[in-house]
Structure formats: structure tokens, C-alpha cells
Protein backbone atom coordinates (compact mmCIF):
# COMPACT_ATOMS: atom_id res chain seq x y z
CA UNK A 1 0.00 0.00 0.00
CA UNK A 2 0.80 3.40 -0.03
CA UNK A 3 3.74 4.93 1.87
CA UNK A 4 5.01 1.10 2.54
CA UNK A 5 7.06 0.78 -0.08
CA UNK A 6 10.92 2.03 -0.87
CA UNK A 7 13.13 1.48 -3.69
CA UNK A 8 15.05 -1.22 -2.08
CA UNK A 9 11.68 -3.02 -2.27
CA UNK A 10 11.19 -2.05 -5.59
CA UNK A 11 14.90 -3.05 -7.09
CA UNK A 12 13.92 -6.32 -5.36
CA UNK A 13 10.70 -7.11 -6.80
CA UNK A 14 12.43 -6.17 -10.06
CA UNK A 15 14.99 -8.87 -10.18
CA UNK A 16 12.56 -11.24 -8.72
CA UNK A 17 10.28 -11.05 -11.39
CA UNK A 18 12.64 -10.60 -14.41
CA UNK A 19 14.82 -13.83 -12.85
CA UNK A 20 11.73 -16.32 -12.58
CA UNK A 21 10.48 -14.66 -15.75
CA UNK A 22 6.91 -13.17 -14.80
CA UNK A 23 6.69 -10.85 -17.88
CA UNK A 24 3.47 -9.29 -17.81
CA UNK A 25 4.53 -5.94 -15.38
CA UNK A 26 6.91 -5.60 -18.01
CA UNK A 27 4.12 -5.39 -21.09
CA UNK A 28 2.98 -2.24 -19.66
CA UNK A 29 5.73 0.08 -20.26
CA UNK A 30 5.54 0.93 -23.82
CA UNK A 31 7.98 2.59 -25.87
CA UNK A 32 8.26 3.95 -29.22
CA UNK A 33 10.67 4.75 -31.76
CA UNK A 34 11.26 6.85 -34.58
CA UNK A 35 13.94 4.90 -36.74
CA UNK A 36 15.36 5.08 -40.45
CA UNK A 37 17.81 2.43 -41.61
CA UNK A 38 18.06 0.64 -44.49
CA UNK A 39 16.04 -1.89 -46.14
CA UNK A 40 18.28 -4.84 -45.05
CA UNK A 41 18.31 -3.84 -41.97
CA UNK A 42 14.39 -3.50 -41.55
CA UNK A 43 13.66 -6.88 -43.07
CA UNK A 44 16.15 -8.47 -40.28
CA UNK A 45 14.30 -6.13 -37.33
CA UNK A 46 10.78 -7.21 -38.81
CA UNK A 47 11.24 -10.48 -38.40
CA UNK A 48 10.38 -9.55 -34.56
CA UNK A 49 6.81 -9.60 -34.72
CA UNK A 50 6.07 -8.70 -31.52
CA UNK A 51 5.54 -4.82 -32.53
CA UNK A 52 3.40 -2.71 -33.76
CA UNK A 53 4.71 -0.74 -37.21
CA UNK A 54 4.21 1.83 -39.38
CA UNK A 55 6.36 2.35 -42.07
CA UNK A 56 6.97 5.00 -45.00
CA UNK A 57 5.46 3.97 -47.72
CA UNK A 58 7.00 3.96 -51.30
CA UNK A 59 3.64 4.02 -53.07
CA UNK A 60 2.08 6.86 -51.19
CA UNK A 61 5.72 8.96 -51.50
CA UNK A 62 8.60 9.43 -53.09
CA UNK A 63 11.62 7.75 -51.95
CA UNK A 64 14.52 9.89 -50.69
CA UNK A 65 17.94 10.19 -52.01
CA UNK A 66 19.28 8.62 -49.14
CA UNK A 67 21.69 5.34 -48.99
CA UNK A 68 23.33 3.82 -46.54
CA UNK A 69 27.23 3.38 -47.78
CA UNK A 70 29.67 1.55 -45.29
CA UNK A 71 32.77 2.42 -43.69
CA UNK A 72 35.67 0.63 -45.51
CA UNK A 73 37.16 -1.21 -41.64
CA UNK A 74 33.82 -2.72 -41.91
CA UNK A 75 34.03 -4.58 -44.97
CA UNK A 76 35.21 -7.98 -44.28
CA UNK A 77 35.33 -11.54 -46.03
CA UNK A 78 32.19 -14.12 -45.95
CA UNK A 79 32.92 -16.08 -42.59
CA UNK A 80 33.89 -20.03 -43.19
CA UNK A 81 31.99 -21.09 -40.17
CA UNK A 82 28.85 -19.10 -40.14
CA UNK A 83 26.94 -18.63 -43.51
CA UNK A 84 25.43 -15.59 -42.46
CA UNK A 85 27.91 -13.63 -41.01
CA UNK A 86 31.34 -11.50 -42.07
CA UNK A 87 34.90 -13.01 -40.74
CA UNK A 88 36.90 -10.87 -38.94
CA UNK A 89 39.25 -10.17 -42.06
CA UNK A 90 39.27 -7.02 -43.25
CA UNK A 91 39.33 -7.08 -47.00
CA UNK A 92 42.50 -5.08 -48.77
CA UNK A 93 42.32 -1.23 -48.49
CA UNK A 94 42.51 -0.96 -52.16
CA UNK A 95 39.80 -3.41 -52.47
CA UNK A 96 37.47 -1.85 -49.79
CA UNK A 97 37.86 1.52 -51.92
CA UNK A 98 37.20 0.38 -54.99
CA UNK A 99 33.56 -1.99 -53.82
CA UNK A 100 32.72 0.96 -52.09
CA UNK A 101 33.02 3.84 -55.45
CA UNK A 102 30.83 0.68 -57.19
CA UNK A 103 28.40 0.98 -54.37
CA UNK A 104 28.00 4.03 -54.45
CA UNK A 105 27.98 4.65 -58.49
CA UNK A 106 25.05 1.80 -58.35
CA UNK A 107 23.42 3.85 -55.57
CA UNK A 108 23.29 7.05 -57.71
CA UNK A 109 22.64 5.33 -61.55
CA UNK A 110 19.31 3.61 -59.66
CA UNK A 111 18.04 6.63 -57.72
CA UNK A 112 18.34 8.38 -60.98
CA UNK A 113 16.77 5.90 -63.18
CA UNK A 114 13.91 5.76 -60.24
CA UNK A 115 13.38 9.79 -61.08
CA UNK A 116 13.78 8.97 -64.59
CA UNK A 117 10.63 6.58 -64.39
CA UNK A 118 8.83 8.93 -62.66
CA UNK A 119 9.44 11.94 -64.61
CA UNK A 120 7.96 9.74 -67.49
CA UNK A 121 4.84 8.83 -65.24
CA UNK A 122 5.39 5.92 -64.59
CA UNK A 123 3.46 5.35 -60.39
CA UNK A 124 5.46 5.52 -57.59
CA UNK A 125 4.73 1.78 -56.78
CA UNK A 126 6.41 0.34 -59.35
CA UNK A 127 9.65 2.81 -60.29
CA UNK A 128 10.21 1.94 -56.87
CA UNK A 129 11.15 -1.78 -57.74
CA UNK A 130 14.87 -1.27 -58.88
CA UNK A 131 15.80 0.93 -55.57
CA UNK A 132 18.55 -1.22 -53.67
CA UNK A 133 18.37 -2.78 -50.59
CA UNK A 134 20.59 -0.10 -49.07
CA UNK A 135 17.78 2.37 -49.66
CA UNK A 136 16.86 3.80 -46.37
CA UNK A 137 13.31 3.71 -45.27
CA UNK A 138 11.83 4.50 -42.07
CA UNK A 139 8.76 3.51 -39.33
CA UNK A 140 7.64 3.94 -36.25
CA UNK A 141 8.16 0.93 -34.10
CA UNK A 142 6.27 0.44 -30.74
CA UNK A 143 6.79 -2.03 -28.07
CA UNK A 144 6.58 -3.36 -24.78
CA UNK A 145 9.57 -3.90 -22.49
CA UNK A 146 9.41 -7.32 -21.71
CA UNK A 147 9.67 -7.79 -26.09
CA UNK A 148 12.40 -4.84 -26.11
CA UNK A 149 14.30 -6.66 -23.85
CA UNK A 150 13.75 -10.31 -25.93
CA UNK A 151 14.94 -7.88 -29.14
CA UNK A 152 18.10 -6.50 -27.41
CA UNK A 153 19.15 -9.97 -25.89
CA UNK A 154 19.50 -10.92 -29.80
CA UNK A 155 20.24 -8.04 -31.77
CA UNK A 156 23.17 -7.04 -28.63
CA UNK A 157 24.86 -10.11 -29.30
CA UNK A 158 28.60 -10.12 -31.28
CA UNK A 159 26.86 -12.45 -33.78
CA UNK A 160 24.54 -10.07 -34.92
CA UNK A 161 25.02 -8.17 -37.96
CA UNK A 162 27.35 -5.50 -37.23
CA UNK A 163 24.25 -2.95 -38.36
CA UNK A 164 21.57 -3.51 -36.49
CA UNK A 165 23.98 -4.11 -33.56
CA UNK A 166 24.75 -0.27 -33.80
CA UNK A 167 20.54 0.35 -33.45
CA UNK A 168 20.05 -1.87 -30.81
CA UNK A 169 23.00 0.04 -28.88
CA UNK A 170 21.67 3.15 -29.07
CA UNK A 171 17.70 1.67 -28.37
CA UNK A 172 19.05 -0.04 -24.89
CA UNK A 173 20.40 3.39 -24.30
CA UNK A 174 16.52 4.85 -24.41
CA UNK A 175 15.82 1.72 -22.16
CA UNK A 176 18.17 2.21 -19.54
CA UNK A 177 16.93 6.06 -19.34
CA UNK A 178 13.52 4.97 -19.22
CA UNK A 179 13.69 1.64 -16.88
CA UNK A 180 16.79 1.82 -14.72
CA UNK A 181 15.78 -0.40 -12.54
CA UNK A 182 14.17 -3.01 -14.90
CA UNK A 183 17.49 -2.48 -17.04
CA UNK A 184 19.83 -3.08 -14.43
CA UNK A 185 17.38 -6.35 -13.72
CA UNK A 186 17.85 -7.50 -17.70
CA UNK A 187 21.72 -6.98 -17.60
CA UNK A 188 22.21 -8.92 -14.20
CA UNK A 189 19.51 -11.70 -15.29
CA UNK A 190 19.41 -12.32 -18.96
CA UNK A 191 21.94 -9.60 -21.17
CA UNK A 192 25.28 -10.64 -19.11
CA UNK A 193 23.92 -14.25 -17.93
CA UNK A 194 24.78 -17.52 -19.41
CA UNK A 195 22.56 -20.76 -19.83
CA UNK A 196 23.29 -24.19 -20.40
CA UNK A 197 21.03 -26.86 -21.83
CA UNK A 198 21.01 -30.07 -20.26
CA UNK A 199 23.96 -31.77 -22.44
CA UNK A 200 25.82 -28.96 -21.39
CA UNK A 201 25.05 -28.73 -17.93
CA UNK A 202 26.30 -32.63 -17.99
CA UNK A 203 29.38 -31.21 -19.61
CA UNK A 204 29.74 -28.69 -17.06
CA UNK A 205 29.75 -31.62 -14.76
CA UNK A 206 32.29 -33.58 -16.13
CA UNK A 207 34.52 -30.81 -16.25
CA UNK A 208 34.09 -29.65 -12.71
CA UNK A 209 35.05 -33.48 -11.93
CA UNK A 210 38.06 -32.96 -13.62
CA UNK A 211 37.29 -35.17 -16.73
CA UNK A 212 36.57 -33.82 -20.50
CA UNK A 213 33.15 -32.25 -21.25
CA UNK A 214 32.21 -35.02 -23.81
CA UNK A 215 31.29 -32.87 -26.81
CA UNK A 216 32.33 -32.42 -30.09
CA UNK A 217 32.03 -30.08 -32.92
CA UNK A 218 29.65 -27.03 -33.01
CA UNK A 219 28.91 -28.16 -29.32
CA UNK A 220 31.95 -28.03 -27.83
CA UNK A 221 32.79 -24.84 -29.65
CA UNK A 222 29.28 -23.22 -28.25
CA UNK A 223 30.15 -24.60 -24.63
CA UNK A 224 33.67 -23.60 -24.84
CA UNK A 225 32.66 -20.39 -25.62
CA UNK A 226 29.93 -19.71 -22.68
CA UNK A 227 32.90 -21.00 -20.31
CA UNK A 228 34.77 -18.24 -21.38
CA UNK A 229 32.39 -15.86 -20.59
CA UNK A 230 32.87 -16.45 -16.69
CA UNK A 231 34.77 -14.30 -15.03
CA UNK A 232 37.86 -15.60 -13.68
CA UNK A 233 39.34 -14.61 -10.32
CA UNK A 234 42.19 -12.06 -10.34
CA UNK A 235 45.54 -13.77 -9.13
């Protein structure tokens, strides 16, 4: 009731709730944002559907002159272990230049065909067919906390794409302002934690026994690697 509570209590009930995963206090703090960034990077964020949308549309407007172009350190080699991902090799600086003048000369011969079509009538919704995926668009983007926090567990990671990493930076920035407490609870609970499925909770076992975790392959590589995410005692 009123007057009987402090914020002791409430940092408590926080981490109590967030740890034994009672969402539903969380669903009611909403938040919305205001976001452009390019295609590719919208049809990886939509594929949270937890949200509620609404984005620019191409038929109803023209499309700005606006592309999103790299920064040379980013461009790496395809990865030989993850089919998805970038390695950690940076391609040749004389390389990197030269993809990114072609980028760029493709970005300005399609934006000016798209004005092209349109200066010859053509309808908005179908010059806009040839604009490249780096193309930025735009929405607004609500959601709850509980299904921020589910976003930013993923998109935080080191194995997502190095783009939508730098959004989801700057959105668990607006988080922590808005829900210190609740962020602080995430971090502690779910952002910085580490969890084991039952094989490797076995492996954990073993090891602790002194004996060899008993996996192999992409297993042992995934366990290895939460392992190393303990912290280790300072000598």
C-alpha cells in the first residue's frame, strides 16, 4: 500500500520477477521509436513480430535520395563457419575503396533511373522496384519492455550483424533512461547471464570433476565459448 514501499523493495521485486520470468509488469511500459535504416536492416528487425509498425510507404511517397554506404574497416570476407555472417578479415584497403566507389555509383545510376521513371509517369509503386536494398526507409516501431528486452538480448549479441547491432545500442540506451531499474534487472539476469542446456550442464559436470566435457564439434565450440564468458578470479 501506499507509503510502505521504498526502492530497495522495488529493485527487489524487479529482479525477482525478471529472474523467474513473470513478464506481464513488463508489457505495460511501452515505448516507441522513430527509426530510419536501411532496407536490409528493416527486413532483419521485422522479423520480430512482436511490434506494432508503421512504415513509410513507397507508393504513397517518393523515396529519398538517401543510402546507406559503409565504412571501408567494416568490410570484411564471408565467414567459413557461419553462412550468415562476415569473418573478422578485413578485405585489402585498395579493395574496400574500390567496392565501395561501385556501391555508391550503383546507388546514384538507380536513384536516378527511379526519377527517370517517374518523370515519365510511370506510379510511384512500381519505379520503386529497382531501388537497392541499401535504400533507407523509415517507421515507427512500438513495443513493450518485456519484447524490447527479448529484441536486445539478440540483436546485442557479437553475432549479430554488425548494423543492427549499432541500433540496438543506441535503443538499450533509451531503455536504460527509461527503466533503470528493470534495465539493471535485464543486464544482471538475462543480457550478461549464461545458460546451459542439459547436455551442457552434464558437460559442465564432467569438467568440474576434472574429466573432458564429452562434446564435439559445433557443441563443444558453443560450450567452450559460454565458459569463457565467466569471469575468472584475479591472481
Amino acid at each position: 500500500g501506499a507509503g510502505t514501499k521504498s526502492v530497495r523493495q522495488d529493485r527487489a521485486l524487479i529482479h525477482y520477477l525478471l529472474s523467474h520470468d513473470h513478464t506481464s509488469p513488463f508489457e505495460q511500459v511501452q515505448l516507441t521509436f522513430h527509426v530510419k535504416m536501411p532496407i536490409f536492416v528493416a527486413r532483419q528487425w521485422v522479423r520480430h513480430r512482436t511490434a506494432r509498425l508503421n512504415e513509410i510507404s513507397g507508393r504513397y511517397s517518393v523515396m529519398r535520395d538517401e543510402f546507406y554506404l559503409p565504412e571501408a574497416s567494416t568490410l570484411r570476407t564471408q565467414s567459413k563457419d557461419n553462412k550468415q555472417a562476415r569473418s573478422d578479415e578485413p578485405l585489402p584497403s585498395d579493395v574496400a575503396e574500390a567496392i565501395l566507389r561501385q556501391m555508391e555509383e550503383d546507388q546514384r545510376t538507380l536513384y536516378a533511373h527511379y526519377e527517370g521513371m517517374l518523370a515519365q509517369g510511370l506510379a510511384r509503386e512500381v519505379a520503386r522496384c529497382n531501388l537497392p536494398l541499401s535504400l533507407y526507409t523509415e517507421w515507427y516501431w512500438q513495443i513493450d519492455l518485456h519484447n524490447l528486452f527479448h529484441f536486445l538480448r539478440l540483436r546485442l549479441d557479437e553475432h549479430a550483424q554488425y548494423e543492427i547491432r549499432c541500433y540496438a545500442q543506441r535503443m538499450a540506451e533509451c531503455a536504460r533512461a527509461v527503466a533503470p531499474m528493470s534495465w539493471e534487472a535485464f543486464e544482471e539476469h538475462h543480457l550478461m547471464a549464461v545458460r546451459f542446456g542439459r547436455a551442457e550442464l552434464e558437460a559442465l559436470g564432467r569438467v568440474l570433476a576434472g574429466r573432458e566435457p564429452g562434446l564435439e564439434g559445433a557443441a563443444l565450440r558453443e560450450f567452450e565459448a559460454k565458459l569463457a564468458r565467466i569471469p575468472r578470479p584475479s591472481e
